[in-house]
PDB file of N, CA and C in Angstrom:
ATOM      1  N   UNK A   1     -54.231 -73.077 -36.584  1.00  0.00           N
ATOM      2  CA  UNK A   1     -53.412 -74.080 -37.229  1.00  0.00           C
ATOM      3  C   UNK A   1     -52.308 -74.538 -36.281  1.00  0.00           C
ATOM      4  N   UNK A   2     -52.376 -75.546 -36.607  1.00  0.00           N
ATOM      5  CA  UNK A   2     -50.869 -76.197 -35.813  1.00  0.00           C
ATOM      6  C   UNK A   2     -49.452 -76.551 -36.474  1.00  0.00           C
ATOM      7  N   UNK A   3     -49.531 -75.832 -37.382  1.00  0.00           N
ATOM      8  CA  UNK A   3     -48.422 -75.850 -38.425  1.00  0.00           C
ATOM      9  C   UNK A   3     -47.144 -74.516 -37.951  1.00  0.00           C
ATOM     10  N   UNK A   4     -46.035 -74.575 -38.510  1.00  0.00           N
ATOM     11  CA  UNK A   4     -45.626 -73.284 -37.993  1.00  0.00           C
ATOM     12  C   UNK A   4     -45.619 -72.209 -39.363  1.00  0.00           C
ATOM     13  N   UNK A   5     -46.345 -72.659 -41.022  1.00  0.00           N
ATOM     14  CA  UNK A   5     -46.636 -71.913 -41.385  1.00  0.00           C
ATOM     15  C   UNK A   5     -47.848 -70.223 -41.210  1.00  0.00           C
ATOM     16  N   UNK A   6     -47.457 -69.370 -41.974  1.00  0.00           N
ATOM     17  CA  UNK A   6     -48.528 -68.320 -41.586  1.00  0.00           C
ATOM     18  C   UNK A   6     -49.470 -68.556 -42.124  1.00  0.00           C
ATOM     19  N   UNK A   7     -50.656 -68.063 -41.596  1.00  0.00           N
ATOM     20  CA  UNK A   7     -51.758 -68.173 -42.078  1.00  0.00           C
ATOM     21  C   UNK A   7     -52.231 -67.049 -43.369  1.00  0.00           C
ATOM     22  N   UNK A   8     -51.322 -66.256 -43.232  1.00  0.00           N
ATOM     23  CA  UNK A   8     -51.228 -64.690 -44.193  1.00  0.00           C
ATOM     24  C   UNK A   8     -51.077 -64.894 -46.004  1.00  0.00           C
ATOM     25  N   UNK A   9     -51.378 -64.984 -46.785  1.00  0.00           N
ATOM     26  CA  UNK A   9     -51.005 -64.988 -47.683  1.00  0.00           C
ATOM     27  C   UNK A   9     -50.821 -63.487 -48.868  1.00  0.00           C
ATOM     28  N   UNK A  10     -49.638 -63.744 -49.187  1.00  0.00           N
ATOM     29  CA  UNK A  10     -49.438 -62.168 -49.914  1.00  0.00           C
ATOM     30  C   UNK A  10     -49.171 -62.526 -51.046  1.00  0.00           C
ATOM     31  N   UNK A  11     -50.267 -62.031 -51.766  1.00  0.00           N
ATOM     32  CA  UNK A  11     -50.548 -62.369 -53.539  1.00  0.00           C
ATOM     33  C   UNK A  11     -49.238 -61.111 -54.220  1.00  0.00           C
ATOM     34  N   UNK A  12     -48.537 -61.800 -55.263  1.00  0.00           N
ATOM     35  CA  UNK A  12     -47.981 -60.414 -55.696  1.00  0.00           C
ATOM     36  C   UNK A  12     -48.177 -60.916 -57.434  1.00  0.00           C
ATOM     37  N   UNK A  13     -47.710 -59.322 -58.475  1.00  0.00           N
ATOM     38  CA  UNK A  13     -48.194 -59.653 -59.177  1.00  0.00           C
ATOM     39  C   UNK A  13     -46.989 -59.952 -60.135  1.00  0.00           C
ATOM     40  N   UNK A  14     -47.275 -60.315 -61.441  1.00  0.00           N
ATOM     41  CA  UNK A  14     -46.113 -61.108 -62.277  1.00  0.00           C
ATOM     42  C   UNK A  14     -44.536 -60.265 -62.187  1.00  0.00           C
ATOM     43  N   UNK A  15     -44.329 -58.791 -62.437  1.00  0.00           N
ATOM     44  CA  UNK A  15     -43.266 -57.945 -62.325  1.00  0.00           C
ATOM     45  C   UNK A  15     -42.738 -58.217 -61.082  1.00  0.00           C
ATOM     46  N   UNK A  16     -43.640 -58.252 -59.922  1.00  0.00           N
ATOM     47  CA  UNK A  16     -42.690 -58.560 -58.435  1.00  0.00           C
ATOM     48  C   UNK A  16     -42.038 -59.344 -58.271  1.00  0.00           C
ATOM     49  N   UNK A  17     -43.021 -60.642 -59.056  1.00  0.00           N
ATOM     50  CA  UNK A  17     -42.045 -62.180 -58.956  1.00  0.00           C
ATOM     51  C   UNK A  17     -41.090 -62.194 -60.271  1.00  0.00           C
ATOM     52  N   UNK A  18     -41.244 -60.965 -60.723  1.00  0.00           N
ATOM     53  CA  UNK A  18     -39.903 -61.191 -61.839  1.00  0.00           C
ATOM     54  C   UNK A  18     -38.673 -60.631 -61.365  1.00  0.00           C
ATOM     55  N   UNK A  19     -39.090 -59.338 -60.399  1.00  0.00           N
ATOM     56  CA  UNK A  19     -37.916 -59.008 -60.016  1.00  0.00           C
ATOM     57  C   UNK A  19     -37.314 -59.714 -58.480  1.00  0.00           C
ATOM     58  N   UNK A  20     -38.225 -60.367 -57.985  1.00  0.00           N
ATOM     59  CA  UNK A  20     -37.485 -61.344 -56.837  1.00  0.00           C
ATOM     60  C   UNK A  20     -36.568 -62.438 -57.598  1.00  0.00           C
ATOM     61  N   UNK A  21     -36.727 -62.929 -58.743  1.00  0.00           N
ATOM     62  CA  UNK A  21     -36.540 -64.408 -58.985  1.00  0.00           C
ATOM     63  C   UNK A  21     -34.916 -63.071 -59.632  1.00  0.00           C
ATOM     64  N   UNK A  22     -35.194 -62.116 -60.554  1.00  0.00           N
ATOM     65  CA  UNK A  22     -33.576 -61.621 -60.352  1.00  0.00           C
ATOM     66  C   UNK A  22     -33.023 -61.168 -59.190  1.00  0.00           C
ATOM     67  N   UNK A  23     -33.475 -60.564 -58.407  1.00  0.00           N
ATOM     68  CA  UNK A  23     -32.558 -60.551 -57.220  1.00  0.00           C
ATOM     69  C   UNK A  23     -31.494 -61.502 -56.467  1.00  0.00           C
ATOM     70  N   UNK A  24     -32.154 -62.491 -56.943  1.00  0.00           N
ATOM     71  CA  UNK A  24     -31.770 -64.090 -56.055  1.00  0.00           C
ATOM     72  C   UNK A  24     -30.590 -64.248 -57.009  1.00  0.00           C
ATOM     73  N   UNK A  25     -30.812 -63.396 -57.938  1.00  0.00           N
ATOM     74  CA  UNK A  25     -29.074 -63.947 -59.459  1.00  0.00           C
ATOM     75  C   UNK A  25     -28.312 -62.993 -59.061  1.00  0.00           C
ATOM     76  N   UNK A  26     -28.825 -61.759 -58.332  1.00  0.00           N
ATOM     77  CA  UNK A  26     -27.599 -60.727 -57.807  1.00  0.00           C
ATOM     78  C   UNK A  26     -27.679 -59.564 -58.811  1.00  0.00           C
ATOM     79  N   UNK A  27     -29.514 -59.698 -59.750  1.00  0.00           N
ATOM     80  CA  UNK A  27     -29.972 -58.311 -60.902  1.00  0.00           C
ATOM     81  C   UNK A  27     -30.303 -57.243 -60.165  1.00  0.00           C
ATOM     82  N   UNK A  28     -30.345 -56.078 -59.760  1.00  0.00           N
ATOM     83  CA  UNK A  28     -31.118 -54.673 -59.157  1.00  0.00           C
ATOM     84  C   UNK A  28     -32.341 -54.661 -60.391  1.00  0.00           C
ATOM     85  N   UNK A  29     -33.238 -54.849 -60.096  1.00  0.00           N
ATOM     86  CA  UNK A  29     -34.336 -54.454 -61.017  1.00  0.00           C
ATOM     87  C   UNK A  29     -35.937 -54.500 -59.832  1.00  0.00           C
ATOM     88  N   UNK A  30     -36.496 -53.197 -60.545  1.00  0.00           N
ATOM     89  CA  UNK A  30     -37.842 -52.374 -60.018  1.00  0.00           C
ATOM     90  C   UNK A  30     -38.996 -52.587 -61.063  1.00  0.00           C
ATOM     91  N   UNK A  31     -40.055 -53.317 -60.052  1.00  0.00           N
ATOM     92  CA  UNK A  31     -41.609 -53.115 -60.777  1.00  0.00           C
ATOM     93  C   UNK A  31     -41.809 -51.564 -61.209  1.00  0.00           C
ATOM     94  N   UNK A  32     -42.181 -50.854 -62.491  1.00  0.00           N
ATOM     95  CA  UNK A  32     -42.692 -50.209 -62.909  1.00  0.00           C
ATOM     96  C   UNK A  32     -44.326 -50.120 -63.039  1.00  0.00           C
ATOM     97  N   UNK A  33     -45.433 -49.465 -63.242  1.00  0.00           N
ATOM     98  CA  UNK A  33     -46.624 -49.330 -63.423  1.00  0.00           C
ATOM     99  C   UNK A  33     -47.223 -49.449 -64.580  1.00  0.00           C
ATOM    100  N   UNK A  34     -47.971 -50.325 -65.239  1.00  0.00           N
ATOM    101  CA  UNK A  34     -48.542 -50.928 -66.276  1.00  0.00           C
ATOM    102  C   UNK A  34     -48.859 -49.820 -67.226  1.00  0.00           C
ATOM    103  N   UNK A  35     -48.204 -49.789 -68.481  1.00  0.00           N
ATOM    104  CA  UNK A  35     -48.669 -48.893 -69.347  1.00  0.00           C
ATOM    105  C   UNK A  35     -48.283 -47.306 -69.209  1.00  0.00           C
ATOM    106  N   UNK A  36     -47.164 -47.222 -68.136  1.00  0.00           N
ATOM    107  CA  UNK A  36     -45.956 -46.008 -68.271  1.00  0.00           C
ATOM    108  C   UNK A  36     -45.102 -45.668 -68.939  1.00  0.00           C
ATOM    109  N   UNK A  37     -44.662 -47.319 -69.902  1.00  0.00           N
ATOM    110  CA  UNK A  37     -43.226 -47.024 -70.778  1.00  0.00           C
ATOM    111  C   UNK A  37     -43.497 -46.781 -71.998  1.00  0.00           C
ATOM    112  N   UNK A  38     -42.729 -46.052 -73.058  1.00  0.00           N
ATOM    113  CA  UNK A  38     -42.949 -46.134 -74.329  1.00  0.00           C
ATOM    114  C   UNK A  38     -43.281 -47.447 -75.039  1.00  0.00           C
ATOM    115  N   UNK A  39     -42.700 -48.708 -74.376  1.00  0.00           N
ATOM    116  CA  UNK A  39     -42.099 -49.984 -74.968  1.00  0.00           C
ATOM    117  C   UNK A  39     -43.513 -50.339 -75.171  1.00  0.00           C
ATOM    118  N   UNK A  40     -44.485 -50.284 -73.900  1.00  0.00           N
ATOM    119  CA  UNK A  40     -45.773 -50.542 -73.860  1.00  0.00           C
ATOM    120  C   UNK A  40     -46.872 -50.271 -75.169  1.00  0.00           C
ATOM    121  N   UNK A  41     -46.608 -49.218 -75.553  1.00  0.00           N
ATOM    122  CA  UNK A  41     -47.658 -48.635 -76.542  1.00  0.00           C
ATOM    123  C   UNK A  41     -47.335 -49.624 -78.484  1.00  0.00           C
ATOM    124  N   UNK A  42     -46.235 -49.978 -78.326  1.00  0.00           N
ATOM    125  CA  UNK A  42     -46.618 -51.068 -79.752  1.00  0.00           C
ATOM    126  C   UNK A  42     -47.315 -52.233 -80.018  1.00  0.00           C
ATOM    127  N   UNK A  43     -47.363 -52.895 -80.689  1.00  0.00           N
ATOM    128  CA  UNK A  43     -48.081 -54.059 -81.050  1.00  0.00           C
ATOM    129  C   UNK A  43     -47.146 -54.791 -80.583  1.00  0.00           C
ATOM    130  N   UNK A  44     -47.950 -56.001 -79.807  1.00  0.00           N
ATOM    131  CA  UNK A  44     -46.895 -57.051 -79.575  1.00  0.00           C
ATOM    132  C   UNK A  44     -47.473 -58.631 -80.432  1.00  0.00           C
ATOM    133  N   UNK A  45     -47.946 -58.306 -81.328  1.00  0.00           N
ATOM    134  CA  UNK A  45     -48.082 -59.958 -81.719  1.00  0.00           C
ATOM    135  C   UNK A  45     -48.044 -59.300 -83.802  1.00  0.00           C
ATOM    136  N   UNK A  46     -47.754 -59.930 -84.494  1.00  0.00           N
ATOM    137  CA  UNK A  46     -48.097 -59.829 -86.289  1.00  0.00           C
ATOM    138  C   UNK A  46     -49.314 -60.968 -86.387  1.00  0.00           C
ATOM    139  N   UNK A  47     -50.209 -60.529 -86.957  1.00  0.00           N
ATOM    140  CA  UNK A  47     -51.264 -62.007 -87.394  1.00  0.00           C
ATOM    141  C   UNK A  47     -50.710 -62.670 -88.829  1.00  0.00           C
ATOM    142  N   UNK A  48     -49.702 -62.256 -89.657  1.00  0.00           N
ATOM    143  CA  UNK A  48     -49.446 -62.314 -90.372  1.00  0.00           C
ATOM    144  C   UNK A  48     -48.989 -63.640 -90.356  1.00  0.00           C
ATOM    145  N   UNK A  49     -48.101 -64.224 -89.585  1.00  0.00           N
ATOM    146  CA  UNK A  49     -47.621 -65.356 -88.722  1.00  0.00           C
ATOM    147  C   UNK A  49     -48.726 -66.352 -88.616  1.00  0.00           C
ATOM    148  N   UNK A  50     -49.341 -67.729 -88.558  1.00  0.00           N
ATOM    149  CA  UNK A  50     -50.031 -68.619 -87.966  1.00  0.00           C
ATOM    150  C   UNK A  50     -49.965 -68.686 -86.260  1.00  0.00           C
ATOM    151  N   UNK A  51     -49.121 -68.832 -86.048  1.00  0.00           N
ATOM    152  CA  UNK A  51     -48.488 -69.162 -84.860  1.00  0.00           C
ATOM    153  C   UNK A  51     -48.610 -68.317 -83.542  1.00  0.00           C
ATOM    154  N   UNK A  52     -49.059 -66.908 -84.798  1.00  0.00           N
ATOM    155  CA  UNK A  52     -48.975 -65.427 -83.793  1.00  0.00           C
ATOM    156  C   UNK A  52     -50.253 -65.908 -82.978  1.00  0.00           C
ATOM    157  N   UNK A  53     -50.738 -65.763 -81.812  1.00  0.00           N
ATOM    158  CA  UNK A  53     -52.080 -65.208 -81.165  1.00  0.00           C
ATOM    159  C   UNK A  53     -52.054 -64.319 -80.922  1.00  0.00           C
ATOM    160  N   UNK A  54     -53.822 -64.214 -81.163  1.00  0.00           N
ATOM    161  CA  UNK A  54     -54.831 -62.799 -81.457  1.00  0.00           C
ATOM    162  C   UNK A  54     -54.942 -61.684 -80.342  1.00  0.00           C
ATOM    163  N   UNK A  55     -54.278 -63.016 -78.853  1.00  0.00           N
ATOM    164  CA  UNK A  55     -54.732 -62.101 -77.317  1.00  0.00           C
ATOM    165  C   UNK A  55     -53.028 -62.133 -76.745  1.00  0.00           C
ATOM    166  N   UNK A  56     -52.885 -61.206 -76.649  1.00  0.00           N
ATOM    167  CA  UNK A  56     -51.712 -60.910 -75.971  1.00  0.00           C
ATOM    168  C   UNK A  56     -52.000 -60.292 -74.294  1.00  0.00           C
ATOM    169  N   UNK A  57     -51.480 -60.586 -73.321  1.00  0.00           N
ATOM    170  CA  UNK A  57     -51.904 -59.702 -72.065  1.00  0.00           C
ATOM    171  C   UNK A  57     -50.501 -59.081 -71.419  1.00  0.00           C
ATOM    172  N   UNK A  58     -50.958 -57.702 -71.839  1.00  0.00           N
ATOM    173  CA  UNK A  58     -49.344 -56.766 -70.633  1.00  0.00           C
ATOM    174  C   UNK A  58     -49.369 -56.909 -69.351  1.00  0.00           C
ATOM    175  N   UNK A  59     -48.197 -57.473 -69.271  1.00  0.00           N
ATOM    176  CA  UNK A  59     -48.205 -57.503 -67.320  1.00  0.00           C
ATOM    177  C   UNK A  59     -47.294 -56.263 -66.842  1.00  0.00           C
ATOM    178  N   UNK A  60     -47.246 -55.644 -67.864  1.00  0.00           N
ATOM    179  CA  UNK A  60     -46.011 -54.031 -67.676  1.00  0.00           C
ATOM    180  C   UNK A  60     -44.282 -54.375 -68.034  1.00  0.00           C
ATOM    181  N   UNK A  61     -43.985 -53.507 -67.357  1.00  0.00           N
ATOM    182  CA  UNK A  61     -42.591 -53.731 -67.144  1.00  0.00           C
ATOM    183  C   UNK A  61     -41.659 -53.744 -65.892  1.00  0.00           C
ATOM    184  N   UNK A  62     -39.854 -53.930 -66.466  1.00  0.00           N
ATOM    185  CA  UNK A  62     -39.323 -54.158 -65.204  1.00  0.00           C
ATOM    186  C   UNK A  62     -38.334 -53.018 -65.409  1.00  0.00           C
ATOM    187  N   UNK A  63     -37.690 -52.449 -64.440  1.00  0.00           N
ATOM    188  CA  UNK A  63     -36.411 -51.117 -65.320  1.00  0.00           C
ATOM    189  C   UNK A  63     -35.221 -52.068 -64.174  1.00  0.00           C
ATOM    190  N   UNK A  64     -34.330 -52.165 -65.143  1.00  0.00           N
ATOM    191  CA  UNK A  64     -33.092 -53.379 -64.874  1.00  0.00           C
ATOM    192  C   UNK A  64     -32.372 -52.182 -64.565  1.00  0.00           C
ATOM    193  N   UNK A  65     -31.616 -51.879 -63.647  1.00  0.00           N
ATOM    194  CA  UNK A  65     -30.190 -51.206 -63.342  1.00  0.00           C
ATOM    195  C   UNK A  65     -29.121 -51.680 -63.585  1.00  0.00           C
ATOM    196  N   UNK A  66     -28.071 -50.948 -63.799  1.00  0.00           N
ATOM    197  CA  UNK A  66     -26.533 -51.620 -63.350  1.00  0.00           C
ATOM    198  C   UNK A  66     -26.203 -52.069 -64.681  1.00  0.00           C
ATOM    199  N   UNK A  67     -26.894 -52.558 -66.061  1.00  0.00           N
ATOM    200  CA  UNK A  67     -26.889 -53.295 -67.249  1.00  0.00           C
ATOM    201  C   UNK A  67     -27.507 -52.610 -68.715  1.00  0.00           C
ATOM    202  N   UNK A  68     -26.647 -53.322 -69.667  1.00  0.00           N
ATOM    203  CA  UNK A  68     -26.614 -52.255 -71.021  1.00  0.00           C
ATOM    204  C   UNK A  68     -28.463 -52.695 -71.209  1.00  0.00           C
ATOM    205  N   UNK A  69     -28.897 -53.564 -70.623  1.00  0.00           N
ATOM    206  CA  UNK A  69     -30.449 -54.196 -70.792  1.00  0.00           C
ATOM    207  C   UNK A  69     -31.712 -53.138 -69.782  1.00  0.00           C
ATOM    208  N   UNK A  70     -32.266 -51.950 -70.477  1.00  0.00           N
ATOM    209  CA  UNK A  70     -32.925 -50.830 -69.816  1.00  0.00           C
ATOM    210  C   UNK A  70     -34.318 -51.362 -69.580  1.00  0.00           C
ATOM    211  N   UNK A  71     -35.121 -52.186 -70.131  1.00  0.00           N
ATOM    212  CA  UNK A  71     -36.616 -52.523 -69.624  1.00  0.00           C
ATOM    213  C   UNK A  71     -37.077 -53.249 -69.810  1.00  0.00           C
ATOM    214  N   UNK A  72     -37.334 -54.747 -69.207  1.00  0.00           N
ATOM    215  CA  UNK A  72     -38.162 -56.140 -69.413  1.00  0.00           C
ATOM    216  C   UNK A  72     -39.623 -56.033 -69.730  1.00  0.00           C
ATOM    217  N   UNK A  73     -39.969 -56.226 -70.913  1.00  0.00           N
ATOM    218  CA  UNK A  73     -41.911 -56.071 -70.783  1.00  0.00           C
ATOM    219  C   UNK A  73     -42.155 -57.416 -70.608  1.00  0.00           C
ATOM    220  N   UNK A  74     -43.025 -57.695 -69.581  1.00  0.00           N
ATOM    221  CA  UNK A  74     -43.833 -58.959 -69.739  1.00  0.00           C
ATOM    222  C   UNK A  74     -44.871 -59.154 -70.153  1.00  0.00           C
ATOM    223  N   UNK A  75     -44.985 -60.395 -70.835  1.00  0.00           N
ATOM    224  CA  UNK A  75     -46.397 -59.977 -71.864  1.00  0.00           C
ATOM    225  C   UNK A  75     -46.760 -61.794 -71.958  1.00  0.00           C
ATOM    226  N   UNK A  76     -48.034 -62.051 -71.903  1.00  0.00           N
ATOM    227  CA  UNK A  76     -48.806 -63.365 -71.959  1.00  0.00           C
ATOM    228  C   UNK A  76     -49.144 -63.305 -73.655  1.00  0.00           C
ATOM    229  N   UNK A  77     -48.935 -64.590 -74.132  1.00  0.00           N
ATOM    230  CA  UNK A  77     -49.635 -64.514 -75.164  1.00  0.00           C
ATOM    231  C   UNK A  77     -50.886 -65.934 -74.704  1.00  0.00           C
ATOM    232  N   UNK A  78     -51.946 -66.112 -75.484  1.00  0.00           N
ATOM    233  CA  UNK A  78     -53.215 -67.092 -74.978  1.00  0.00           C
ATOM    234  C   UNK A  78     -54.178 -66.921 -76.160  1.00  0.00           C
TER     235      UNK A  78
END
């Protein structure tokens, strides 16, 4: 290539880019491993709701330091 980009590309996954995009605000927060936290093991959607969807997807969590706020779950609904 004649560009002065790299040719390398480094895939990361949703928790990494959650905790880069806080870093950049001045948050300390760490990717955790999918399905380690307690927070993980409940239901995350009611069907009871219309609105609710049926597919929810865990992307894990984040453990926030420094703040009364102890663990971000990220979660897709689709």
């Amino acid at each position: 290539m004649h560009d002065s980009e790299s040719d390398t590309f480094q895939p990361i996954n949703k928790r990494e880019e959650f905790c880069h995009s806080l870093e950049k605000i001045g948050i300390d927060a760490e990717s955790e491993k999918i399905n380690t936290d307690e927070v993980e093991k409940g239901d995350y959607y009611s069907k009871q709701y219309s609105h609710s969807p049926s597919m929810v997807t865990n992307h894990g969590t984040i453990k926030v330091k420094g703040s009364n706020i102890d663990v971000i779950q990220i979660i897709q609904k689709g």
